[in-house]
C-alpha atoms as a PDB file:
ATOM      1  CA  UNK A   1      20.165 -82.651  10.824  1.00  0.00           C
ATOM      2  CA  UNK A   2      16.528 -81.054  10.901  1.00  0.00           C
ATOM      3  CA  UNK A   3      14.313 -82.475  13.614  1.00  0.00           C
ATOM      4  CA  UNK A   4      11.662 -84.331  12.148  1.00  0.00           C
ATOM      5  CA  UNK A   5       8.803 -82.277  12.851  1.00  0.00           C
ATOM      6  CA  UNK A   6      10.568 -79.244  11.217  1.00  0.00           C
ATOM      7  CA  UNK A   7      11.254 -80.942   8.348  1.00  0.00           C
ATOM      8  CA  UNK A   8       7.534 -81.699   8.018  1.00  0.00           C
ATOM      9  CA  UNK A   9       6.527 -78.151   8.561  1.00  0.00           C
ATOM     10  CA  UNK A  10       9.368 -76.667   6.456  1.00  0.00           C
ATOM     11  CA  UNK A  11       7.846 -79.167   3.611  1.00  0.00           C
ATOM     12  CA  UNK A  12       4.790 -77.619   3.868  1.00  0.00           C
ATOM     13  CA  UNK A  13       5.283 -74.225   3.605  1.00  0.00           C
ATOM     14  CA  UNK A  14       7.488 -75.059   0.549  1.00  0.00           C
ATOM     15  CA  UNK A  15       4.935 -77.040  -1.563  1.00  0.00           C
ATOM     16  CA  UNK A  16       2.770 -73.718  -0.873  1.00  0.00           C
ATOM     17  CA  UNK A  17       5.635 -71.909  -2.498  1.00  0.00           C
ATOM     18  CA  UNK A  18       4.030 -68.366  -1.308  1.00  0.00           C
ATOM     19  CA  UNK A  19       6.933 -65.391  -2.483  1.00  0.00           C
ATOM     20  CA  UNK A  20       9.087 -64.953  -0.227  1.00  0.00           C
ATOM     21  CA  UNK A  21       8.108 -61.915   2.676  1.00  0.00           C
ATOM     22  CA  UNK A  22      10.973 -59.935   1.976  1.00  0.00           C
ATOM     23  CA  UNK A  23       9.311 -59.038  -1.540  1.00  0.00           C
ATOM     24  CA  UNK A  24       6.194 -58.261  -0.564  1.00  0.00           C
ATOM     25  CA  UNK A  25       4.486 -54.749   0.267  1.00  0.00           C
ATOM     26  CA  UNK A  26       5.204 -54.285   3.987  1.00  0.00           C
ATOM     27  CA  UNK A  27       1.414 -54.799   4.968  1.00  0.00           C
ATOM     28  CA  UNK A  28       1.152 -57.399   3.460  1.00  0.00           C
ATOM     29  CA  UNK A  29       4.550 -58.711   4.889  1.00  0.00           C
ATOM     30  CA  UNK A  30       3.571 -58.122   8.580  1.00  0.00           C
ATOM     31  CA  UNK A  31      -0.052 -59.756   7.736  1.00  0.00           C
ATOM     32  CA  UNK A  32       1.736 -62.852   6.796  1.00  0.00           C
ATOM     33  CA  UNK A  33       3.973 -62.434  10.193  1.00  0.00           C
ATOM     34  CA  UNK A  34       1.426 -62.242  12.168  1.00  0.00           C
ATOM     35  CA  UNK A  35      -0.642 -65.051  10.681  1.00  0.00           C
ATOM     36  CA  UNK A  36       2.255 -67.462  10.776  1.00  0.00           C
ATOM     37  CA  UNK A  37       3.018 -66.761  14.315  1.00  0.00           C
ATOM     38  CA  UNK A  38      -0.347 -67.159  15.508  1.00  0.00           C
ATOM     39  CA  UNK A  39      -0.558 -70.806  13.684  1.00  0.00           C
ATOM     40  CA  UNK A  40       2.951 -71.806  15.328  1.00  0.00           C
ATOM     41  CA  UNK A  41       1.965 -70.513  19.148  1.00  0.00           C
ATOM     42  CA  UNK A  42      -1.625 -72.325  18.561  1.00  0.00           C
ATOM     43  CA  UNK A  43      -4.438 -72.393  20.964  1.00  0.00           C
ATOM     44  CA  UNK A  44      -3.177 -70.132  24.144  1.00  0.00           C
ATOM     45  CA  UNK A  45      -3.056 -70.902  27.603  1.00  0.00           C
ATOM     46  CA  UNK A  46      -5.508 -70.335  30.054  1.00  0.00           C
ATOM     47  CA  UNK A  47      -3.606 -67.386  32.607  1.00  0.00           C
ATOM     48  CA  UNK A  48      -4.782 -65.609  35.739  1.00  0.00           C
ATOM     49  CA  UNK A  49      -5.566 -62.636  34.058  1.00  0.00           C
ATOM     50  CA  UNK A  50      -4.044 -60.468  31.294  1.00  0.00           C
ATOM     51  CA  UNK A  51      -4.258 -56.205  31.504  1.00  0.00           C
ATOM     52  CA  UNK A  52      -3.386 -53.996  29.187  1.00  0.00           C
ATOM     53  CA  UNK A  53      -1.026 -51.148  29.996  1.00  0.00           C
ATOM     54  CA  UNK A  54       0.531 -48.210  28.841  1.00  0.00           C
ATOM     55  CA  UNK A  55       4.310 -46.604  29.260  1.00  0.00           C
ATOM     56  CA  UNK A  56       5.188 -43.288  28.418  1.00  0.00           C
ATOM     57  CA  UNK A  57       7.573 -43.011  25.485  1.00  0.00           C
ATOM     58  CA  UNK A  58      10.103 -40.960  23.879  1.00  0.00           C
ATOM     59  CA  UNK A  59       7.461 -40.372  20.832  1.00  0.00           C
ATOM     60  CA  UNK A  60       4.114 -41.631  22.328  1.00  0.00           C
ATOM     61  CA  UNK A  61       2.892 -43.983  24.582  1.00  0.00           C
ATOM     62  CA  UNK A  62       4.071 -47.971  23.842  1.00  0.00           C
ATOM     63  CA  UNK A  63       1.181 -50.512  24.345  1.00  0.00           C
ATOM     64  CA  UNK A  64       1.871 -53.451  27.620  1.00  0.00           C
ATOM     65  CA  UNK A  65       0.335 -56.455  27.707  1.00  0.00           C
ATOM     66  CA  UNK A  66       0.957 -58.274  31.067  1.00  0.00           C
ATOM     67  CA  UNK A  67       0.050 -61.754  31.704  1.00  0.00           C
ATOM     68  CA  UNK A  68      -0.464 -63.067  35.298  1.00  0.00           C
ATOM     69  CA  UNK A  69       0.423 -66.505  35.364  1.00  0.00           C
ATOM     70  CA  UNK A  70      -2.244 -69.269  36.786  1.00  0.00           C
ATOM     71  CA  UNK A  71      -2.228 -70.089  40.414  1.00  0.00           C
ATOM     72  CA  UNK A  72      -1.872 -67.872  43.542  1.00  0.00           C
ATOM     73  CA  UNK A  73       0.859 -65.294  44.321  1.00  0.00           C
ATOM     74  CA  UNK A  74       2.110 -62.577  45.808  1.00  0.00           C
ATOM     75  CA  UNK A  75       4.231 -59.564  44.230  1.00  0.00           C
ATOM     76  CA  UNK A  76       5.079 -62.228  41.619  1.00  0.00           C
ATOM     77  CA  UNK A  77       8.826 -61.357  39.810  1.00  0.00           C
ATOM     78  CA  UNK A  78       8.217 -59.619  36.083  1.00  0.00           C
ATOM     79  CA  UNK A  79       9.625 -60.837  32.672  1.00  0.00           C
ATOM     80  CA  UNK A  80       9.710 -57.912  30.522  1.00  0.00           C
ATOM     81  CA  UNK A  81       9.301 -59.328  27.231  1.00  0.00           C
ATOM     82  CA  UNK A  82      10.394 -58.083  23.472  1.00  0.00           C
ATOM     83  CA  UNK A  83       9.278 -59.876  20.684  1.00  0.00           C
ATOM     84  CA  UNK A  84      11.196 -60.520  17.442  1.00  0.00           C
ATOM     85  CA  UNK A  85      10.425 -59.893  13.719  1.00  0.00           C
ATOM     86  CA  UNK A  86      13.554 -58.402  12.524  1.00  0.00           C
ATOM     87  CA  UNK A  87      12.719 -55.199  14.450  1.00  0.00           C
ATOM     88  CA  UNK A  88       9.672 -54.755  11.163  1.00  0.00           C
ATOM     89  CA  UNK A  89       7.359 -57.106  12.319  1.00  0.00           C
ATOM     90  CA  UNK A  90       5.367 -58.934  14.875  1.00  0.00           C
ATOM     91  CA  UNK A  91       3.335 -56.997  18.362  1.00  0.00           C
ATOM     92  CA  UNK A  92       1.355 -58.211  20.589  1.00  0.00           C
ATOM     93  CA  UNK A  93      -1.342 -60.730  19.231  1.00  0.00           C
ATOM     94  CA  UNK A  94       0.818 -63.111  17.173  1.00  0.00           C
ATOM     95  CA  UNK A  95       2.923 -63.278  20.669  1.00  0.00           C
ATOM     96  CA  UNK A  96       0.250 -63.592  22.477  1.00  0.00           C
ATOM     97  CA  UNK A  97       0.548 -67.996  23.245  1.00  0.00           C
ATOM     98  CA  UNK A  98       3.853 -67.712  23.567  1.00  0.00           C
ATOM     99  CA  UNK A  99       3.907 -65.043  26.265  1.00  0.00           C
ATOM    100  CA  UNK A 100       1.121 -67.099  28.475  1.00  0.00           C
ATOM    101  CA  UNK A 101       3.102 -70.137  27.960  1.00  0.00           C
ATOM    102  CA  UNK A 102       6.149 -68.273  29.705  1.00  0.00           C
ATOM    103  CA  UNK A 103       3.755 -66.639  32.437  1.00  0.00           C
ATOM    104  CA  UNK A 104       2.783 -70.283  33.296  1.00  0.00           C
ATOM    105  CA  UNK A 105       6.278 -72.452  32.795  1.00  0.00           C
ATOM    106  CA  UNK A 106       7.955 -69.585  34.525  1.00  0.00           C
ATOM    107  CA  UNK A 107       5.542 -68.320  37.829  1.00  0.00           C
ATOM    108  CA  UNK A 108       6.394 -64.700  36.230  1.00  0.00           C
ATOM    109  CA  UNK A 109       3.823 -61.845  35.514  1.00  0.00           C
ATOM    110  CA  UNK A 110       5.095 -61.867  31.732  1.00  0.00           C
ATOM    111  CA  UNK A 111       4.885 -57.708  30.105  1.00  0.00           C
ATOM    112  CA  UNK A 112       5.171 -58.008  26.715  1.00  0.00           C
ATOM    113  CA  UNK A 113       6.318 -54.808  24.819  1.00  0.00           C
ATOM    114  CA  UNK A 114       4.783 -53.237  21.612  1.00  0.00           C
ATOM    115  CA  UNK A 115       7.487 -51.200  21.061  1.00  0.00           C
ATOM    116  CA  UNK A 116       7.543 -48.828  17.731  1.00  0.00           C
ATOM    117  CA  UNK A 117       8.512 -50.759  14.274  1.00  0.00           C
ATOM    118  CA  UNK A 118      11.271 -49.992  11.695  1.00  0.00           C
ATOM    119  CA  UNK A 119      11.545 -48.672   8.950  1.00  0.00           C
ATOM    120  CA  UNK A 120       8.499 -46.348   9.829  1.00  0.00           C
ATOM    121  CA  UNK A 121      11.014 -46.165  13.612  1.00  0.00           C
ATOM    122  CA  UNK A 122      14.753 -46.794  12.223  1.00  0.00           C
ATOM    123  CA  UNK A 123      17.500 -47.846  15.191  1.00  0.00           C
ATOM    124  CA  UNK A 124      17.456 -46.047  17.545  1.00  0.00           C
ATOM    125  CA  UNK A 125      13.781 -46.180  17.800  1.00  0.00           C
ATOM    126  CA  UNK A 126      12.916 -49.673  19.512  1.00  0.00           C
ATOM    127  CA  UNK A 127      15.611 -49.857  21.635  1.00  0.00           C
ATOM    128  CA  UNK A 128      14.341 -46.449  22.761  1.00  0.00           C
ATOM    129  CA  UNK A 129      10.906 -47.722  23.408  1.00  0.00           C
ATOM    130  CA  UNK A 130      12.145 -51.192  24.845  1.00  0.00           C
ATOM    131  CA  UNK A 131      14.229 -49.188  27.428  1.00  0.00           C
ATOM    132  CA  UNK A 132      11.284 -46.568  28.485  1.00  0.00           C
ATOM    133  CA  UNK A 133       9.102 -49.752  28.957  1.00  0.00           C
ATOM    134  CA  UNK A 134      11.746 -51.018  31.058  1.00  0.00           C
ATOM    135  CA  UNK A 135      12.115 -48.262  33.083  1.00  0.00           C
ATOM    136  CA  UNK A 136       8.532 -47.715  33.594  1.00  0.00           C
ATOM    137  CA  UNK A 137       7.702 -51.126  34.681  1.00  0.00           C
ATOM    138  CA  UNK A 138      10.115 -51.008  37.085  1.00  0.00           C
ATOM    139  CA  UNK A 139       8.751 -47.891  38.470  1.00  0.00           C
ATOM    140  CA  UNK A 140       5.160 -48.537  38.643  1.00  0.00           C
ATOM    141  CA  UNK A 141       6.079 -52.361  39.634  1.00  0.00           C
ATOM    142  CA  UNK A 142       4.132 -51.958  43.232  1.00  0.00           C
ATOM    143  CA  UNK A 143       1.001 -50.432  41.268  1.00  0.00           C
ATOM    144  CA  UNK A 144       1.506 -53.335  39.202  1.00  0.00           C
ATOM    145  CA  UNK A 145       1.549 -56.062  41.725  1.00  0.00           C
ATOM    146  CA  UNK A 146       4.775 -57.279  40.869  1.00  0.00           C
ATOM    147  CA  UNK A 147       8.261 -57.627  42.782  1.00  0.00           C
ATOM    148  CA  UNK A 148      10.707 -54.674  41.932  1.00  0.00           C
ATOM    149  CA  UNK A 149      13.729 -56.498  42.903  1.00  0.00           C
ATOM    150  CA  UNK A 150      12.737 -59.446  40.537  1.00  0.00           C
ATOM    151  CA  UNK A 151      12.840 -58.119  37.626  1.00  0.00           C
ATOM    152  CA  UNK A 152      13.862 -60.025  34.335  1.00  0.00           C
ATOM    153  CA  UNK A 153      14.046 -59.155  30.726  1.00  0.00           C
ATOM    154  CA  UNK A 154      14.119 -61.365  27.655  1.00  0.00           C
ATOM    155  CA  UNK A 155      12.880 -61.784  24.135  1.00  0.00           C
ATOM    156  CA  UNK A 156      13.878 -63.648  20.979  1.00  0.00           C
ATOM    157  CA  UNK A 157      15.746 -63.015  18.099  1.00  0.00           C
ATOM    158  CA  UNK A 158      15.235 -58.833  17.105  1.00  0.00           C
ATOM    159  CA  UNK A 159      13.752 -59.037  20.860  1.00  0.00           C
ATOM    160  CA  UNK A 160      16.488 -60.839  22.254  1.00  0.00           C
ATOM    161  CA  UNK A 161      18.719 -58.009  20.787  1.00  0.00           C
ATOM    162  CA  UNK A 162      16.751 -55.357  22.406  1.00  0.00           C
ATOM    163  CA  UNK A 163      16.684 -57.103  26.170  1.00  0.00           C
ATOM    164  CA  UNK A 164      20.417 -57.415  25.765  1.00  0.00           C
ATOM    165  CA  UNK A 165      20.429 -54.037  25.059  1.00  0.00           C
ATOM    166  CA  UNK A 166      18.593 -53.153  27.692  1.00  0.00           C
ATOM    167  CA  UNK A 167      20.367 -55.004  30.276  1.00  0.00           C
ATOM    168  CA  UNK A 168      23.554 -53.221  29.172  1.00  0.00           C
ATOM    169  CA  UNK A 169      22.096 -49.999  29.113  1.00  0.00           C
ATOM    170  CA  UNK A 170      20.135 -50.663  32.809  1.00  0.00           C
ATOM    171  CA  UNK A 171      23.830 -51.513  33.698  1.00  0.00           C
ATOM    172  CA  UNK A 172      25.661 -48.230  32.640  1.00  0.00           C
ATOM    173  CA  UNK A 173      23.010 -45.871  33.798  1.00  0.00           C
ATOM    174  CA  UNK A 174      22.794 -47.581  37.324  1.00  0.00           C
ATOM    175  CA  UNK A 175      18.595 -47.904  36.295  1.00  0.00           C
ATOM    176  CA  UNK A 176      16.458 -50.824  38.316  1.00  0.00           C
ATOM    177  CA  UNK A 177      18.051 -53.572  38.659  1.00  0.00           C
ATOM    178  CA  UNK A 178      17.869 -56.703  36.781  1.00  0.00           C
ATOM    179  CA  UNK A 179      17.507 -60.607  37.979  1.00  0.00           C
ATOM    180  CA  UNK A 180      18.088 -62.670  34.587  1.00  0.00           C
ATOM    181  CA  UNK A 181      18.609 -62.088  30.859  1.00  0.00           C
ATOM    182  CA  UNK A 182      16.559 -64.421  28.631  1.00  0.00           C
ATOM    183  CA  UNK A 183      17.814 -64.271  25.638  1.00  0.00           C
ATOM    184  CA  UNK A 184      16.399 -66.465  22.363  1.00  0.00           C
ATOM    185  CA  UNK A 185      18.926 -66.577  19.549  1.00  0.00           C
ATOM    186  CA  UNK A 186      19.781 -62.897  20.128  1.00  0.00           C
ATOM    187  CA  UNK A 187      20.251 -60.387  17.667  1.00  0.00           C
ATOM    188  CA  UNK A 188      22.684 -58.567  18.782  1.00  0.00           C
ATOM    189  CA  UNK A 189      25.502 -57.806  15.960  1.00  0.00           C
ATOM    190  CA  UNK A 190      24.735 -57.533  12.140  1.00  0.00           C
ATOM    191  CA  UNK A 191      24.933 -61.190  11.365  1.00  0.00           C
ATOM    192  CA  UNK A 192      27.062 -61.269   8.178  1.00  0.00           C
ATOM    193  CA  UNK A 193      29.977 -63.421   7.247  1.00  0.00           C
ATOM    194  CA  UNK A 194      29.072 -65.844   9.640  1.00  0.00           C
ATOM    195  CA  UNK A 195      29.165 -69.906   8.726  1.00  0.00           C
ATOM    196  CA  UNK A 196      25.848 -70.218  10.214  1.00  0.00           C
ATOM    197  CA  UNK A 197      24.235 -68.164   7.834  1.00  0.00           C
ATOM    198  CA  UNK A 198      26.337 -69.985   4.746  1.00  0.00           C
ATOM    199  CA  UNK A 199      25.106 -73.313   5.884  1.00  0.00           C
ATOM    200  CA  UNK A 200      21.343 -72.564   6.979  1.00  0.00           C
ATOM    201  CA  UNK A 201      21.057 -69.258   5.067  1.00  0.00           C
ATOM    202  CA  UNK A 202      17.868 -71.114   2.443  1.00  0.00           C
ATOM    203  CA  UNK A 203      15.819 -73.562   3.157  1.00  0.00           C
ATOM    204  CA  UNK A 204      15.547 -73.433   6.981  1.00  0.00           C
ATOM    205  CA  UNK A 205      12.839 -70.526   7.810  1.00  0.00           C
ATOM    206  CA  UNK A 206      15.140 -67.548   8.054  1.00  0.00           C
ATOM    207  CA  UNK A 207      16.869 -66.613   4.868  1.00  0.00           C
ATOM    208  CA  UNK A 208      19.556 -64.300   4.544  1.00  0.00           C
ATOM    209  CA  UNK A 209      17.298 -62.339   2.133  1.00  0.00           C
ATOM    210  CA  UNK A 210      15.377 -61.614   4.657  1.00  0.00           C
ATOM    211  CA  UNK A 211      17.975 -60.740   7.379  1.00  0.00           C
ATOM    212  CA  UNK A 212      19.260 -57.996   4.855  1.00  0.00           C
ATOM    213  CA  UNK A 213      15.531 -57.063   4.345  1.00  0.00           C
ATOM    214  CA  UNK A 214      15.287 -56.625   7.955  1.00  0.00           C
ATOM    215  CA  UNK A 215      18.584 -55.207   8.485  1.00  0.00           C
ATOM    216  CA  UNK A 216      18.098 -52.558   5.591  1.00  0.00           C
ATOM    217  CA  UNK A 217      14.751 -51.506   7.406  1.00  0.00           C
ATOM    218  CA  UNK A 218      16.400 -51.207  10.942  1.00  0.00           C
ATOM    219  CA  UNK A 219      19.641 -49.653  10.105  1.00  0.00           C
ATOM    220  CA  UNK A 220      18.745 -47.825   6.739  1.00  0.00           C
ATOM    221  CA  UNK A 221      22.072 -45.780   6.759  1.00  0.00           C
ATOM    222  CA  UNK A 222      25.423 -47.550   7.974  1.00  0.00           C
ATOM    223  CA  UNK A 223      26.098 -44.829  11.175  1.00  0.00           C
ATOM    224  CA  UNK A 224      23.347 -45.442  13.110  1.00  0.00           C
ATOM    225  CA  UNK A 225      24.867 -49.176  13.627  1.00  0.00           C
ATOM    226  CA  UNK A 226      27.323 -47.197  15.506  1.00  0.00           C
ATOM    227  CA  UNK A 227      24.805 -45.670  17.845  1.00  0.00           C
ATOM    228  CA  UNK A 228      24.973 -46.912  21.196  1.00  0.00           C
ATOM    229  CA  UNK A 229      22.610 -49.897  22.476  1.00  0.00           C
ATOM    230  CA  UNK A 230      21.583 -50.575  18.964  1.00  0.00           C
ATOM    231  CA  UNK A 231      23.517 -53.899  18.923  1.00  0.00           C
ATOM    232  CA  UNK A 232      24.741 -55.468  21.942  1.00  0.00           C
ATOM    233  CA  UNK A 233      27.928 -57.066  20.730  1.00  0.00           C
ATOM    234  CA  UNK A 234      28.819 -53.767  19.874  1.00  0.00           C
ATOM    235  CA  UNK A 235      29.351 -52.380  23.665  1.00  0.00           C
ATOM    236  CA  UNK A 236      32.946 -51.920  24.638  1.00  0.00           C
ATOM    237  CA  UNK A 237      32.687 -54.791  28.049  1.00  0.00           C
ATOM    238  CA  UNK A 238      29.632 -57.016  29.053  1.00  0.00           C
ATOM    239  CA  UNK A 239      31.264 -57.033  32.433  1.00  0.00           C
ATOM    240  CA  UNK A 240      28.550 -55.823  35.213  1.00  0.00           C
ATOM    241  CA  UNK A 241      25.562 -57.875  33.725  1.00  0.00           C
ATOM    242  CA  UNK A 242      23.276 -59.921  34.997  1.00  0.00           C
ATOM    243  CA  UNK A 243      23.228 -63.489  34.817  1.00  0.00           C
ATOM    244  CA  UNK A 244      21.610 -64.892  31.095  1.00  0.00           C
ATOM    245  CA  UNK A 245      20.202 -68.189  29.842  1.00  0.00           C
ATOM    246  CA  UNK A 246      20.983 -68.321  26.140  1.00  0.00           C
ATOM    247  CA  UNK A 247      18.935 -70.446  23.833  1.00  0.00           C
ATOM    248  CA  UNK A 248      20.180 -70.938  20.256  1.00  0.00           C
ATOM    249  CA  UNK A 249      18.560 -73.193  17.083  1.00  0.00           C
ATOM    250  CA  UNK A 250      21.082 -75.274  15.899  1.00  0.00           C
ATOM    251  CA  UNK A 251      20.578 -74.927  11.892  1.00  0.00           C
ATOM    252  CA  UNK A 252      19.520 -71.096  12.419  1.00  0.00           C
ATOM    253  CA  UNK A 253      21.323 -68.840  10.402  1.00  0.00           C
ATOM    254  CA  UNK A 254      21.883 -65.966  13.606  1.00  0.00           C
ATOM    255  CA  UNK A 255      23.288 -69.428  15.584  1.00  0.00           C
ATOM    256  CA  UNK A 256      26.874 -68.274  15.482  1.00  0.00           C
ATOM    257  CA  UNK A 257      25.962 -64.674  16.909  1.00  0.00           C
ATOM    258  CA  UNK A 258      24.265 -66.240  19.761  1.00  0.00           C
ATOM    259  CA  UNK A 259      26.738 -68.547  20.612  1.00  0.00           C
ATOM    260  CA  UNK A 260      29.512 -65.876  20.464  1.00  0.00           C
ATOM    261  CA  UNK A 261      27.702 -63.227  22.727  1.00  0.00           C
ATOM    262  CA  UNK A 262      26.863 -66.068  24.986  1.00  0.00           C
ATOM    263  CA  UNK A 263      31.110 -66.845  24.725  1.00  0.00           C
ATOM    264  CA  UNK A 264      31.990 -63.496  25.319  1.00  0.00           C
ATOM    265  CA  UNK A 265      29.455 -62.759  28.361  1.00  0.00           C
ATOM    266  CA  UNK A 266      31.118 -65.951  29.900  1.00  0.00           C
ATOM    267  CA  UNK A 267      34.516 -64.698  29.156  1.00  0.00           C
ATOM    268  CA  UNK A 268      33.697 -60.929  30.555  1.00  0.00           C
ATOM    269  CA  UNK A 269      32.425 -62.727  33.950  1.00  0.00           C
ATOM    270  CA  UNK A 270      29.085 -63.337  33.619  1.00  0.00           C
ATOM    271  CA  UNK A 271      27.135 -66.325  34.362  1.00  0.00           C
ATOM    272  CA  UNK A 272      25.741 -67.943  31.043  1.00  0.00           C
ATOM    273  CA  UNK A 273      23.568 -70.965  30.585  1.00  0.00           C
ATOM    274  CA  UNK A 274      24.135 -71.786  26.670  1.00  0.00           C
ATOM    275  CA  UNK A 275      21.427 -74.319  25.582  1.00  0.00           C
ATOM    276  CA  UNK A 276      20.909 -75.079  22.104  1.00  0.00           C
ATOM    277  CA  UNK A 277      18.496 -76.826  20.481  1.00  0.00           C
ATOM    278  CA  UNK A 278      19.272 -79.595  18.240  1.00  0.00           C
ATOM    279  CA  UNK A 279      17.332 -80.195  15.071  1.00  0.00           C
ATOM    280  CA  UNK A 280      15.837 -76.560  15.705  1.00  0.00           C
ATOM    281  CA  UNK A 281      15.709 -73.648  13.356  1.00  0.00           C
ATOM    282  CA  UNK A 282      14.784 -69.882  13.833  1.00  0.00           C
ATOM    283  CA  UNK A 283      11.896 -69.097  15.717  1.00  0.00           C
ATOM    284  CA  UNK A 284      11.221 -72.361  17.226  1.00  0.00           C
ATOM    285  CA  UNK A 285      10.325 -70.619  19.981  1.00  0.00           C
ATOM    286  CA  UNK A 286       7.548 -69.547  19.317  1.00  0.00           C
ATOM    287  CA  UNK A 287       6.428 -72.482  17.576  1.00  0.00           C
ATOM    288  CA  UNK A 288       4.783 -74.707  20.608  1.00  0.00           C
ATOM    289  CA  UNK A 289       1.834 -75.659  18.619  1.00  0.00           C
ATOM    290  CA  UNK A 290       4.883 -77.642  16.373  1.00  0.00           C
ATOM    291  CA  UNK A 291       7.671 -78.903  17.958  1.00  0.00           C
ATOM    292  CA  UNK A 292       7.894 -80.853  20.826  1.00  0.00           C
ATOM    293  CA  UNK A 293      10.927 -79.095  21.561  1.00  0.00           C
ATOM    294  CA  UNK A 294       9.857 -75.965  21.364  1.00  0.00           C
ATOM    295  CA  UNK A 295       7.933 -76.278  24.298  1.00  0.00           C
ATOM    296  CA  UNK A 296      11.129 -78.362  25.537  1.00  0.00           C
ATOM    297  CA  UNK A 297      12.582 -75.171  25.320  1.00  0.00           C
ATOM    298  CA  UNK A 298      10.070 -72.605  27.553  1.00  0.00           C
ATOM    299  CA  UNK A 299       9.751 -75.072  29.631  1.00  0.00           C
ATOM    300  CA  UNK A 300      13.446 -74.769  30.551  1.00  0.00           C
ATOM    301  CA  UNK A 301      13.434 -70.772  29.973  1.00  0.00           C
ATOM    302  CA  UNK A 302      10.708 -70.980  32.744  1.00  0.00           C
ATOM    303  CA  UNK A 303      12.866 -73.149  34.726  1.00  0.00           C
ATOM    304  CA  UNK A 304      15.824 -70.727  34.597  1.00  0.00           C
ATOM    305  CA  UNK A 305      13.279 -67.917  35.412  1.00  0.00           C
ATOM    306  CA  UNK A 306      11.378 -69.755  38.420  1.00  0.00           C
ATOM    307  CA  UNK A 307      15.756 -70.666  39.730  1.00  0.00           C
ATOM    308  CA  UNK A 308      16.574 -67.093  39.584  1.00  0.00           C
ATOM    309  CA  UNK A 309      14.333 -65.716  41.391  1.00  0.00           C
ATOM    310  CA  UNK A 310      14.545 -68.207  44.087  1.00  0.00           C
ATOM    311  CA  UNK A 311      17.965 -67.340  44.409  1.00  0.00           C
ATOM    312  CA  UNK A 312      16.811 -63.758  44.398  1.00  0.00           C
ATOM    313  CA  UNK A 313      14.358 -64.549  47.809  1.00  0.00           C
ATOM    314  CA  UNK A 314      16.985 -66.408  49.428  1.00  0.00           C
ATOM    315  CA  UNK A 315      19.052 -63.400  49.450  1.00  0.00           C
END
C-alpha cells in the first residue's frame, strides 16, 4: 500500500497529466528531470563548505562537487556519490539537497560525480567516468582533506548501479580501498521479467516505459550489456566486497533487482544491511522535501556511514 504522502504527490502529478518523459525531445526530458528533482530535495542544507573539482577522464575532465559537512573535523571519511536518472539524466544541481543532506546525516565530505550521459556516452561510458572519479579522489584524498582509508561509494538507482560497479571493479584491480557500499535501489541488471515491475510498472513514478527508454539509451546495441562493469549482477562472484547498506522502495518497479543483489552479496559473504522502505516508490530518496520517510531513510544511510567508519578508526 502507497504511503500516504506519495499517494498525495503521485495525485498531483497525475491531474497535471504532463506526457510522459520518455516521449519527449531529450532536452526537454532532462529539463523536466532536473526540475522535478530540485522540487523533491527542496530548500538545501546549510554545509561547511562546498568546492568544485575536477578529475581527469578517459574523454575529458568529469565535474566534482564536494560537500563538507557542518561542524568541525579532521581528514573527514569521503562518500563518493553517483546520481541516478537512468544513466540519461540528472548532474549536479538537481542533486544538489540531497547530497548536503548526506554530508550532514552522515559526518562525510560527500563528492558527487557528473559523470558523462548516455545516449550522447552509451555503456561503457559512465561507468568509465564513475571509476576515474573514483580513482582520482582517492589519490588526491590528502590534497582534499579527506581520509584515504575511509573511503565510501554510493548512489541511487542508475548511480547505485555505477558504485556497485565500482566497488567490484576497485576489488579486481586491487585500486584504493573501499569502507561501505551505499547502494539506493541499485541498478545493477536489466530489470525485465521481474514481478516488481508487473505490479508497480504504471502508476507509481517509474514506468517501465521509461526503464526501456533509459535502457535503450544506455545499452543501444545488446553486446555492450556484456561488457564488463556495466551491470553489477552481471560479474561472475561478489565475493571480496566491501560491506553494503541496501535501501529498496517497496512498490518500485527495480525492487526485486535490489533485493536480489542484496541476496546474493549476502550469500557470496558479504555483509548486507537490506532496508526497505514501506509505502515508498522510486526515487524517494531524493524526495526529502516529501516524505517523511525519505529523510527516514538518509538519516539511516548516514547512520550506516557515520558506523562504518567508526569501525574503520577502531581498527
Amino acid at each position: 500500500m502507497l504511503d500516504p504522502q506519495v499517494r498525495a504527490y503521485l495525485d498531483r502529478v497525475a491531474a497535471q497529466n504532463l506526457p510522459p518523459m520518455e516521449s519527449l525531445p531529450l532536452p526537454e526530458a532532462r529539463a523536466r528531470f532536473h526540475a522535478t528533482f530540485e522540487e523533491l530535495g527542496g530548500a538545501p542544507d546549510a554545509v561547511a563548505s562546498v568546492r568544485e573539482v575536477e578529475a581527469p577522464g578517459p574523454r575529458g575532465a568529469i565535474p566534482i562537487r564536494l560537500y563538507d559537512p557542518a561542524g568541525d573535523g579532521e581528514r573527514r571519511p569521503l562518500l563518493v556519490y553517483y546520481h541516478g536518472g537512468g544513466y540519461t539524466c540528472g548532474g549536479l544541481d538537481c542533486y544538489d539537497a540531497l547530497c548536503r543532506r548526506l554530508a550532514n546525516e552522515s559526518g562525510f565530505t560527500v563528492a558527487s560525480v557528473d559523470y558523462r550521459l548516455a545516449p550522447e556516452f552509451p555503456a561503457p561510458a559512465p561507468g568509465e567516468d564513475a571509476f576515474a572519479a573514483f580513482v582520482w579522489l582517492s589519490a588526491h584524498a590528502a590534497d582534499l582533506g579527506v581520509d584515504a582509508q575511509r573511503i565510501a561509494v554510493g548512489g541511487d538507482s542508475a548511480g547505485g548501479g555505477l558504485a556497485a560497479s565500482v566497488a567490484l571493479r576497485a576489488r579486481d584491480e586491487a585500486g584504493a580501498p573501499i569502507l561501505h557500499q551505499l547502494l539506493v535501489y541499485p541498478a545493477v541488471a536489466s530489470g525485465e521479467g521481474a514481478e516488481s515491475a508487473e505490479l508497480f510498472g504504471t502508476g507509481h513514478g517509474l514506468t517501465t516505459a521509461r526503464m526501456a527508454f533509459y535502457w535503450n539509451c544506455y545499452v543501444p546495441r545488446p553486446e555492450l550489456a556484456e561488457l564488463p562493469y556495466v551491470l553489477a549482477n552481471g560479474a561472475a562472484t561478489l565475493r571480496g566486497l566491501p560491506p553494503a547498506t541496501v535501501i529498496i522502495a517497496e512498490c518500485d518497479p527495480i525492487r526485486d533487482m535490489g533485493v536480489a543483489y542484496a541476496e546474493r552479496l549476502r550469500a557470496d559473504g558479504v555483509q548486507v544491511e537490506l532496508r526497505i522502505y514501506p509505502g515508498m516508490i522510486h526515487a524517494f530518496f531524493s524526495s526529502i522535501a516529501m516524505y517523511d520517510r525519505a529523510r527516514a531513510a538518509v538519516a539511516d544511510a548516514g547512520a550506516a556511514l557515520r558506523n562504518a567508519a567508526n569501525v574503520a578508526t577502531a581498527r
